[in-house]
Every structure is written in structure tokens, then in C-alpha cells.
PDB file of N, CA and C in Angstrom:
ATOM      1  N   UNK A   1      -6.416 -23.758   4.287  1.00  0.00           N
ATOM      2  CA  UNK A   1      -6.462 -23.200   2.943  1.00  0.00           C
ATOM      3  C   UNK A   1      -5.791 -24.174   1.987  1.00  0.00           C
ATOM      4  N   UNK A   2      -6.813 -24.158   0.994  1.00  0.00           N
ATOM      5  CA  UNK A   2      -5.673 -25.194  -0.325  1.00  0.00           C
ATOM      6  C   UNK A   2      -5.016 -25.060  -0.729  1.00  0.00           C
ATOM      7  N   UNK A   3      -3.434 -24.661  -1.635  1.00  0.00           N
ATOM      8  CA  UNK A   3      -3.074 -24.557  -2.649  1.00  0.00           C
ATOM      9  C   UNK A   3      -3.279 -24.587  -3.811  1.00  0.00           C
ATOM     10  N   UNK A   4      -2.904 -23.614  -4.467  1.00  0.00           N
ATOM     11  CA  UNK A   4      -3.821 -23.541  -5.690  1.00  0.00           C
ATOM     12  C   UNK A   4      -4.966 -23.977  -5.661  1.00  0.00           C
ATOM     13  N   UNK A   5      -5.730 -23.123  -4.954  1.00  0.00           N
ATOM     14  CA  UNK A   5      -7.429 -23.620  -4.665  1.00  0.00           C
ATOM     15  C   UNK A   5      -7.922 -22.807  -6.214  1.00  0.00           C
ATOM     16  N   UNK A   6      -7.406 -21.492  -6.506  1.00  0.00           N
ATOM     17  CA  UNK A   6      -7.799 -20.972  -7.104  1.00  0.00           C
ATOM     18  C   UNK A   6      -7.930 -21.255  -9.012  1.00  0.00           C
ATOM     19  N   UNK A   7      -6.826 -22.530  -8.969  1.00  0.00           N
ATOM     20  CA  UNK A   7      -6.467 -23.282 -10.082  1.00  0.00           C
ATOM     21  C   UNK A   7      -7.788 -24.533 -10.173  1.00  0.00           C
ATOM     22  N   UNK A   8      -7.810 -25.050  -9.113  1.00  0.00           N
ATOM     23  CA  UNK A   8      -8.845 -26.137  -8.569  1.00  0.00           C
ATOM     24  C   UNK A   8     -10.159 -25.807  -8.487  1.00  0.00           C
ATOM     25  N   UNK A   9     -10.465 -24.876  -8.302  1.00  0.00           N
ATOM     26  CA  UNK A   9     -12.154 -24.462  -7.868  1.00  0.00           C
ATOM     27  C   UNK A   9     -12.693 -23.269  -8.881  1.00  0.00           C
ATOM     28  N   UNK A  10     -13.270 -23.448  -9.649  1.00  0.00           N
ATOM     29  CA  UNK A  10     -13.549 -22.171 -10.011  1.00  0.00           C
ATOM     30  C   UNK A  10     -14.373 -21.250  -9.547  1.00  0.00           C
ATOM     31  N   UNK A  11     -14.716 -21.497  -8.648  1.00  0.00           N
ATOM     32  CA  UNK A  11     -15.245 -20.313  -7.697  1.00  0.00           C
ATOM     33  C   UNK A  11     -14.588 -19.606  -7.118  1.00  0.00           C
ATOM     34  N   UNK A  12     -13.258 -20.011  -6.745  1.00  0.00           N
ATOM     35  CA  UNK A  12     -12.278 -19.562  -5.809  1.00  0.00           C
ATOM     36  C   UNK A  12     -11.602 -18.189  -7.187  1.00  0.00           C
ATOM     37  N   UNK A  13     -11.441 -18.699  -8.174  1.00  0.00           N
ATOM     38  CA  UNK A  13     -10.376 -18.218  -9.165  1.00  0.00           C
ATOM     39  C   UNK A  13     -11.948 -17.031  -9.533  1.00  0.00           C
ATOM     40  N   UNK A  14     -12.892 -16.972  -9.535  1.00  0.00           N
ATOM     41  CA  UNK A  14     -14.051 -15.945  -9.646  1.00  0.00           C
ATOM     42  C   UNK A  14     -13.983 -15.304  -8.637  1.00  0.00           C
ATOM     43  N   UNK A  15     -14.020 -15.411  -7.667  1.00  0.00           N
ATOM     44  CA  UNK A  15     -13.621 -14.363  -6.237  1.00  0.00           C
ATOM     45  C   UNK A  15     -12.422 -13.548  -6.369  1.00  0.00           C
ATOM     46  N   UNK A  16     -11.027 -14.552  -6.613  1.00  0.00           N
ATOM     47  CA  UNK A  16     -10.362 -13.489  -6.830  1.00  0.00           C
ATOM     48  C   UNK A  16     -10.179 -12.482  -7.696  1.00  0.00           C
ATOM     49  N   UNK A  17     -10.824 -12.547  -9.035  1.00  0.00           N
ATOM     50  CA  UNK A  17     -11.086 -11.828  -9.887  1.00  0.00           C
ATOM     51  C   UNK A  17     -11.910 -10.687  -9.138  1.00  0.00           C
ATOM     52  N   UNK A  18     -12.482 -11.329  -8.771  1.00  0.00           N
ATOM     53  CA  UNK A  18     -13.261  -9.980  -8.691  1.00  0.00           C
ATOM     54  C   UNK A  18     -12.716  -9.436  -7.030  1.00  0.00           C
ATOM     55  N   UNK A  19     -12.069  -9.892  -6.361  1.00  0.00           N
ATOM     56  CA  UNK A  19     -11.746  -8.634  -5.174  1.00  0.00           C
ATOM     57  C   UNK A  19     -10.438  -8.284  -5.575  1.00  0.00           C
ATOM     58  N   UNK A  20      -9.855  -8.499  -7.099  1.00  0.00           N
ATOM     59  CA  UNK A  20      -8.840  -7.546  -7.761  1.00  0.00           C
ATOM     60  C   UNK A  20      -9.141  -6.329  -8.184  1.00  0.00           C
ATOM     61  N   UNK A  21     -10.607  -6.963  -8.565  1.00  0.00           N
ATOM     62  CA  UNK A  21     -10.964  -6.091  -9.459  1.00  0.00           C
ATOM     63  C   UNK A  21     -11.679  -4.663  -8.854  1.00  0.00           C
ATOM     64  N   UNK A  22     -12.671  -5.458  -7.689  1.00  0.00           N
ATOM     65  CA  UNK A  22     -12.761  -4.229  -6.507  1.00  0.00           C
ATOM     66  C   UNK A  22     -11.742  -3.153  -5.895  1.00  0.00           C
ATOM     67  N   UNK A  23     -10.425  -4.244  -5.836  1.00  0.00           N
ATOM     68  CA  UNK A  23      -9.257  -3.514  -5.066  1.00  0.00           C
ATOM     69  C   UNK A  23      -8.958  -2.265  -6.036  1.00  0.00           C
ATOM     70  N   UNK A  24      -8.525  -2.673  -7.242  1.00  0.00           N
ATOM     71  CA  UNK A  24      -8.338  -1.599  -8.374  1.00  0.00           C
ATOM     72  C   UNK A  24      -9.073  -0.146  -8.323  1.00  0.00           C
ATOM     73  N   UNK A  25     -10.583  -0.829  -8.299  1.00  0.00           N
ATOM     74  CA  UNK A  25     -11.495   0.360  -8.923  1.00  0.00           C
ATOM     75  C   UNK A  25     -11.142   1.397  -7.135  1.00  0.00           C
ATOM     76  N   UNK A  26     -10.944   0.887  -6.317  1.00  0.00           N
ATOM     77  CA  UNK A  26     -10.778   1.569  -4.910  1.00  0.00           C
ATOM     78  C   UNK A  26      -9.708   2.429  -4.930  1.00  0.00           C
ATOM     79  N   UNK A  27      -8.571   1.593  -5.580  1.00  0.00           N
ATOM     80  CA  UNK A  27      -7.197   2.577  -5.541  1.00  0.00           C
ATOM     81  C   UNK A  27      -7.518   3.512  -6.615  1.00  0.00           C
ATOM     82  N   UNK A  28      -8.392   3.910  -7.555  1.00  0.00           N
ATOM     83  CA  UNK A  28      -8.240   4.492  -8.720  1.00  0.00           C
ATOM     84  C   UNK A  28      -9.442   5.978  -8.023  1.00  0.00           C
ATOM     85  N   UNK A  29     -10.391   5.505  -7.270  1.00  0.00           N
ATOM     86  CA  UNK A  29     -11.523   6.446  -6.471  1.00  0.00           C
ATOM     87  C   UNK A  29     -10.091   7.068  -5.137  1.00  0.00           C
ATOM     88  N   UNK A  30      -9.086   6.855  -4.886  1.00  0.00           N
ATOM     89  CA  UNK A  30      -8.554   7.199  -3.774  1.00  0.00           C
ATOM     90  C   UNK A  30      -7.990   8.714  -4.452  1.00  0.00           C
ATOM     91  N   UNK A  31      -7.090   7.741  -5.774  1.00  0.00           N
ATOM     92  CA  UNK A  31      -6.124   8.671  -6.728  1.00  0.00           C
ATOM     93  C   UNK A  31      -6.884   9.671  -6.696  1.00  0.00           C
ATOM     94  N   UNK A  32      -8.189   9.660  -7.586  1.00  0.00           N
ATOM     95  CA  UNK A  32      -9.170  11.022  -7.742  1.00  0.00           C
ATOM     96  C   UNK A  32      -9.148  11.369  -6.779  1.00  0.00           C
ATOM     97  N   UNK A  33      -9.751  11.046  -5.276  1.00  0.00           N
ATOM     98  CA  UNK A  33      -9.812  11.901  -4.462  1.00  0.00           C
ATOM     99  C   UNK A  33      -8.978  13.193  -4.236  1.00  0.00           C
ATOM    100  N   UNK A  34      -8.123  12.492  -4.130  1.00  0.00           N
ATOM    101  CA  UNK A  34      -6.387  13.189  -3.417  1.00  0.00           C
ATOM    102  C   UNK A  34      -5.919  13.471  -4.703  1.00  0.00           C
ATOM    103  N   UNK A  35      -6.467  13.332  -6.265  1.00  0.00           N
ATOM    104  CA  UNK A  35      -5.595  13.921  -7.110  1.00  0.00           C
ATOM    105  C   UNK A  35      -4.161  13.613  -7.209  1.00  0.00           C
ATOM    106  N   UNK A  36      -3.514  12.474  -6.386  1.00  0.00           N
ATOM    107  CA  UNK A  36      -1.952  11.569  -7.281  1.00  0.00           C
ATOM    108  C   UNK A  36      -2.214  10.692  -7.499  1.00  0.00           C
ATOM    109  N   UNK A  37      -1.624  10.142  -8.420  1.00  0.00           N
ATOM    110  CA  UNK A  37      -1.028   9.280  -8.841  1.00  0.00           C
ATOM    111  C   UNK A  37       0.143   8.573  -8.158  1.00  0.00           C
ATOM    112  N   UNK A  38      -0.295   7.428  -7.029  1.00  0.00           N
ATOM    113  CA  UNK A  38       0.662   6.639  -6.033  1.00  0.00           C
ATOM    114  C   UNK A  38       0.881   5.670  -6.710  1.00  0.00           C
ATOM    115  N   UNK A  39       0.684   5.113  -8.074  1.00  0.00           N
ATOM    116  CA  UNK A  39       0.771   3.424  -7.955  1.00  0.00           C
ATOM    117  C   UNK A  39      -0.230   2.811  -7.923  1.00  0.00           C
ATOM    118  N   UNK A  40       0.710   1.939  -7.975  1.00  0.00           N
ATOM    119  CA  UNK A  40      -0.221   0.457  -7.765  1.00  0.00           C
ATOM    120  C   UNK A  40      -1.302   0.364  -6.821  1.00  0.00           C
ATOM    121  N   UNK A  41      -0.519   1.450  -5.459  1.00  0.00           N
ATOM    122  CA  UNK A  41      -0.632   1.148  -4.428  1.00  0.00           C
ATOM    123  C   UNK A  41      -0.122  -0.807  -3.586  1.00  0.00           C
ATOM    124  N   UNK A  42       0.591  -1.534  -4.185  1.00  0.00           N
ATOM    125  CA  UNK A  42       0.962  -2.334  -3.533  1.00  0.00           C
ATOM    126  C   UNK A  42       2.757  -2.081  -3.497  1.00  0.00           C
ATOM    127  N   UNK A  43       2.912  -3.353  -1.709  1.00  0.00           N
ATOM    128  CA  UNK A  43       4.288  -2.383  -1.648  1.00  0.00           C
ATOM    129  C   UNK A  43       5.538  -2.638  -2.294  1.00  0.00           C
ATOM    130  N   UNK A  44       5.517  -3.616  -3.227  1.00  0.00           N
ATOM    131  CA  UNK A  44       6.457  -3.558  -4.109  1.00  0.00           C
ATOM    132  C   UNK A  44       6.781  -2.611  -5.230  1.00  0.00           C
ATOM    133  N   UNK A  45       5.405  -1.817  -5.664  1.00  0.00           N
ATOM    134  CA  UNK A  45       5.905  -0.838  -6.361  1.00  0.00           C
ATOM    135  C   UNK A  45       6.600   0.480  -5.660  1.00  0.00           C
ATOM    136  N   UNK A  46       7.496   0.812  -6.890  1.00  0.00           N
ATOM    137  CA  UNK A  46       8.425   2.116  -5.941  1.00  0.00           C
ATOM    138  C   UNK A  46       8.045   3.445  -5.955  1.00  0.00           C
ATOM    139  N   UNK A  47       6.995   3.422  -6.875  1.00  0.00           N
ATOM    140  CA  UNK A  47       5.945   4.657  -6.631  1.00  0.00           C
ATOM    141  C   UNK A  47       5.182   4.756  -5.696  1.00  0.00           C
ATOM    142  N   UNK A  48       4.587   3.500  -5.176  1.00  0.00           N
ATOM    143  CA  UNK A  48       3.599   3.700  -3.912  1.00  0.00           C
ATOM    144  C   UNK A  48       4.467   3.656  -3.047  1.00  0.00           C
ATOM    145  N   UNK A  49       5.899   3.267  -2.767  1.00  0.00           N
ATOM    146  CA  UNK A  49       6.707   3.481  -1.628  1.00  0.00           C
ATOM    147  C   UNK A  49       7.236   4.963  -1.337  1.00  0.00           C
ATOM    148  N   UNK A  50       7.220   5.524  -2.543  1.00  0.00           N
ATOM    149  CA  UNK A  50       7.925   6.941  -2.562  1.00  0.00           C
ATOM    150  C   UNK A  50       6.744   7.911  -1.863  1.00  0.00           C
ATOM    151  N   UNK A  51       5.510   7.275  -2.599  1.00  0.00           N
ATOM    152  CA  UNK A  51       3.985   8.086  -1.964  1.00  0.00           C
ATOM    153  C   UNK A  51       3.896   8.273  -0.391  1.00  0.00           C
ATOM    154  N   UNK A  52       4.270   6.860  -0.058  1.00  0.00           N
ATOM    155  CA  UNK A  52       3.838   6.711   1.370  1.00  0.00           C
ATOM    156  C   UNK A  52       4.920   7.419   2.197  1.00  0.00           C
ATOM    157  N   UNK A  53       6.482   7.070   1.773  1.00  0.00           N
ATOM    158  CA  UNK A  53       7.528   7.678   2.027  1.00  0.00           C
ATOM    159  C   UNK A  53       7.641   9.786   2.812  1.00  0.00           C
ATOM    160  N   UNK A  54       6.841  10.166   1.271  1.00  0.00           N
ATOM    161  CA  UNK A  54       6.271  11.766   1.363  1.00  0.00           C
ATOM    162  C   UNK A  54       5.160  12.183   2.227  1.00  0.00           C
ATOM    163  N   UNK A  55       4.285  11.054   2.175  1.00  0.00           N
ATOM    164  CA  UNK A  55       2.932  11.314   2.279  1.00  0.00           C
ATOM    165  C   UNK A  55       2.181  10.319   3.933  1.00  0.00           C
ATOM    166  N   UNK A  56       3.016  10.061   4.547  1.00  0.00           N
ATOM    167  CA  UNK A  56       2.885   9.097   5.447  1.00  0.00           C
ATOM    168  C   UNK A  56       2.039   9.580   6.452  1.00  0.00           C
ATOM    169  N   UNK A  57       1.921  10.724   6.972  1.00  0.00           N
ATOM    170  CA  UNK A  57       1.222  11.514   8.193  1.00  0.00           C
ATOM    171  C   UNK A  57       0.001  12.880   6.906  1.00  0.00           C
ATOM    172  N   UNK A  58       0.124  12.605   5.789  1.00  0.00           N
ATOM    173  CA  UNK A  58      -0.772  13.710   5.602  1.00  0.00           C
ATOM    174  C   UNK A  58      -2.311  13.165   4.903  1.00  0.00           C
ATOM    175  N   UNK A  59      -2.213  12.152   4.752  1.00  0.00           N
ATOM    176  CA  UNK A  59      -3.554  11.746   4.545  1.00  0.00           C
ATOM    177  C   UNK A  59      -4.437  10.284   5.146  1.00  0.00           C
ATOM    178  N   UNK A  60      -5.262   9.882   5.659  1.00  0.00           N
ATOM    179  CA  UNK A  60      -5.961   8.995   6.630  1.00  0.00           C
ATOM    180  C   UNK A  60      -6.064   7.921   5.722  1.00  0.00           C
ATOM    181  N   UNK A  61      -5.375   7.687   4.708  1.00  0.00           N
ATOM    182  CA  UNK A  61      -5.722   6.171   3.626  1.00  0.00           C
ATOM    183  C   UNK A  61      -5.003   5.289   3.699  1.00  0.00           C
ATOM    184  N   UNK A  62      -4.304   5.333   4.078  1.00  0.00           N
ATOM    185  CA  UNK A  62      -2.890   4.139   4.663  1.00  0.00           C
ATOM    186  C   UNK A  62      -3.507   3.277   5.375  1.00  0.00           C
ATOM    187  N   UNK A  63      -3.240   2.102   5.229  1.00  0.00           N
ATOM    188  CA  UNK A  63      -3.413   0.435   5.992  1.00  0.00           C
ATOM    189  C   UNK A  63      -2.179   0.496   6.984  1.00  0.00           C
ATOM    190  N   UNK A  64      -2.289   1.452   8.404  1.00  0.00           N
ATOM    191  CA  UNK A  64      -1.135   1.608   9.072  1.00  0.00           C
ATOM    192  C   UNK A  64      -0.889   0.275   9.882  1.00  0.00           C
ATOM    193  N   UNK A  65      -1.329  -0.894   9.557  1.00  0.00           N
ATOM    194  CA  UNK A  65      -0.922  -2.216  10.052  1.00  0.00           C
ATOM    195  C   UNK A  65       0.414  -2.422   9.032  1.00  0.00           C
ATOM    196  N   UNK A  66      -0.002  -2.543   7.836  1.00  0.00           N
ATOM    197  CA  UNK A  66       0.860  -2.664   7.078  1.00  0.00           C
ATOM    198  C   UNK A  66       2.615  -2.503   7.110  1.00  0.00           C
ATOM    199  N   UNK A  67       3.245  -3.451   6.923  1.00  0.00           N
ATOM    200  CA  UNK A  67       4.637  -3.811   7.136  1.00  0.00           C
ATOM    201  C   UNK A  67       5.343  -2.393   6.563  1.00  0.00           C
ATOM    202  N   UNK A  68       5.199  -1.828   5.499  1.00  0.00           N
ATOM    203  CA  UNK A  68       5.724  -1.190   4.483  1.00  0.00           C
ATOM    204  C   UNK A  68       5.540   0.222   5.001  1.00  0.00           C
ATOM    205  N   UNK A  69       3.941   0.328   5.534  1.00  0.00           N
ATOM    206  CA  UNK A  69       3.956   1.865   6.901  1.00  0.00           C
ATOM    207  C   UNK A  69       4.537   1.725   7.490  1.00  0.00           C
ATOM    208  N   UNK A  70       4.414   0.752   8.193  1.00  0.00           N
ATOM    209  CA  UNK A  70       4.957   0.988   9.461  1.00  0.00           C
ATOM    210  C   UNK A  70       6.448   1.090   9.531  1.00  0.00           C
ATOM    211  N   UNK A  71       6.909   0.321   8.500  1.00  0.00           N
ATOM    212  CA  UNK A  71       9.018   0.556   8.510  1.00  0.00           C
ATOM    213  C   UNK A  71       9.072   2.321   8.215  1.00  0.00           C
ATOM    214  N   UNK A  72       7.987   2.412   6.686  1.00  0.00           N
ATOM    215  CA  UNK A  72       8.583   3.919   6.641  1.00  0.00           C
ATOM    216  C   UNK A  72       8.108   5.320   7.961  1.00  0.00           C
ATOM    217  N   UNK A  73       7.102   4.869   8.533  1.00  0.00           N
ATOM    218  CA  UNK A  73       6.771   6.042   9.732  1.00  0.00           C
ATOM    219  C   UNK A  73       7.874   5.391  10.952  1.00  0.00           C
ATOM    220  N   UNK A  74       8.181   4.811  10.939  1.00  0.00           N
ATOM    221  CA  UNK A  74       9.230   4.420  12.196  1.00  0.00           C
ATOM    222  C   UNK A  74      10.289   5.329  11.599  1.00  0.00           C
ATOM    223  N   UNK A  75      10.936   5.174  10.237  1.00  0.00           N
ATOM    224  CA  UNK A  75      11.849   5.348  10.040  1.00  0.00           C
ATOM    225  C   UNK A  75      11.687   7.201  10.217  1.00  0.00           C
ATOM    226  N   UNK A  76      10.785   7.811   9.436  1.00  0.00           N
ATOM    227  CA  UNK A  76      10.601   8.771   9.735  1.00  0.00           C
ATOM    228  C   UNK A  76      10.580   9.845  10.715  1.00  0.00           C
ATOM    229  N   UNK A  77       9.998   8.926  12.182  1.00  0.00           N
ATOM    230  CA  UNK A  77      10.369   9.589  13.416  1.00  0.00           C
ATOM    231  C   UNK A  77      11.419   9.555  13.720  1.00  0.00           C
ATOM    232  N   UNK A  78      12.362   8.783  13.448  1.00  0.00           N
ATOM    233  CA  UNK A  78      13.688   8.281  14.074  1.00  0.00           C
ATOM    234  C   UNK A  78      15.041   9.828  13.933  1.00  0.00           C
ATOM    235  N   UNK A  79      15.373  10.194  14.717  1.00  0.00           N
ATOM    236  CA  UNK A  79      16.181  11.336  14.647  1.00  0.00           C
ATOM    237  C   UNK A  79      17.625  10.754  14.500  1.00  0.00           C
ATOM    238  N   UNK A  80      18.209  11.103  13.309  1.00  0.00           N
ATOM    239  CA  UNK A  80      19.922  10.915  13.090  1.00  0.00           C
ATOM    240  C   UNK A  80      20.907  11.018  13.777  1.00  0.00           C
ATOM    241  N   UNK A  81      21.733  10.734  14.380  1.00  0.00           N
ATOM    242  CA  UNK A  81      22.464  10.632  14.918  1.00  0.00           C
ATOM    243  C   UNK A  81      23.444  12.138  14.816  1.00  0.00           C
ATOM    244  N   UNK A  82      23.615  12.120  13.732  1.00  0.00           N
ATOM    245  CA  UNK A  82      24.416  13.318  12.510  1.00  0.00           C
ATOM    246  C   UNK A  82      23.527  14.743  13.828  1.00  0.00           C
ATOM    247  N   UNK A  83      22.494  14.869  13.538  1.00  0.00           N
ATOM    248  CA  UNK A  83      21.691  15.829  14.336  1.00  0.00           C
ATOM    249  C   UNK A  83      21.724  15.635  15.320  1.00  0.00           C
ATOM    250  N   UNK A  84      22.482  15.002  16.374  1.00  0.00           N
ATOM    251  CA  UNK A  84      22.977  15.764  17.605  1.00  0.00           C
ATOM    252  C   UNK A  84      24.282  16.277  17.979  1.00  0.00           C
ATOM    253  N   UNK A  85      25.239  15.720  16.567  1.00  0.00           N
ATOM    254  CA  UNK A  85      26.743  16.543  16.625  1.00  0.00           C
ATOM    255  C   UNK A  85      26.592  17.592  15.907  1.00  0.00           C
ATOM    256  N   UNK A  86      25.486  18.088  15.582  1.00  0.00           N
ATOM    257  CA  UNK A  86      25.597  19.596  14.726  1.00  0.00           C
ATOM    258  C   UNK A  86      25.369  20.717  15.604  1.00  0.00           C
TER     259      UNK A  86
END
């Protein structure tokens, strides 16, 4: 892969435009579906972290490869410590 191919080629910098632009219109058909409002959906925003956070086991749209699932469903199963001295 080049560096800054996308600066260099303008074909490259037209592709990504447009599988932004695909990605978008996808996250915006998800929102409707399911009726929230998650974000960006990428995992730096803290709305789509809070989404996935709540919402991790209740709906099939998650990229469960994804670094950002997978910390928060690990974390999720994980039983506290606190809850076995109670």
C-alpha cells in the first residue's frame, strides 16, 4: 500500500469518498431501523461506545471482530470481585 496514495492518485481519493460515503448512508439506514441514535458509529466516538456499552447482546449489527466489542462484551461478562464478598 502507498502512502498517501489517496493524495497521489485520484482514483484512490474517489474511492474513498465514496466508501465514506456508503459507510454513512449504512449507519444512518441502521439508526432508522432500530430507531437510536448511536453516533458516528466509529469507536472513538463516546456515543457509539455508550451504545455498544448498553446495547452489546441486544441487537445483531455489531462488527463483533471489532477491538471496541470485543473489550466491552468481555468486560461485560466478567463478574466483580465485590460480588462474591456480598
Amino acid at each position: 500500500a502507498e502512502h498517501k496514495a489517496d493524495l497521489n492518485h485520484p482514483i484512490v481519493s474517489a474511492a474513498s469518498i465514496i466508501a465514506k460515503v456508503t459507510r454513512d448512508r449504512e449507519i444512518e439506514k441502521i439508526k432508522q431501523k432500530i430507531k437510536i441514535d448511536f453516533g458516528s458509529g466509529y469507536p472513538a466516538d463516546p456515543k457509539t461506545q455508550a451504545f455498544i456499552k448498553n446495547n452489546h447482546d441486544k441487537y445483531d449489527i455489531f462488527r463483533t471482530t471489532w477491538k471496541t466489542y470485543k473489550n466491552i462484551a468481555q468486560t461485560k461478562q466478567q463478574t466483580s470481585l465485590n460480588t462474591f464478598n456480598q
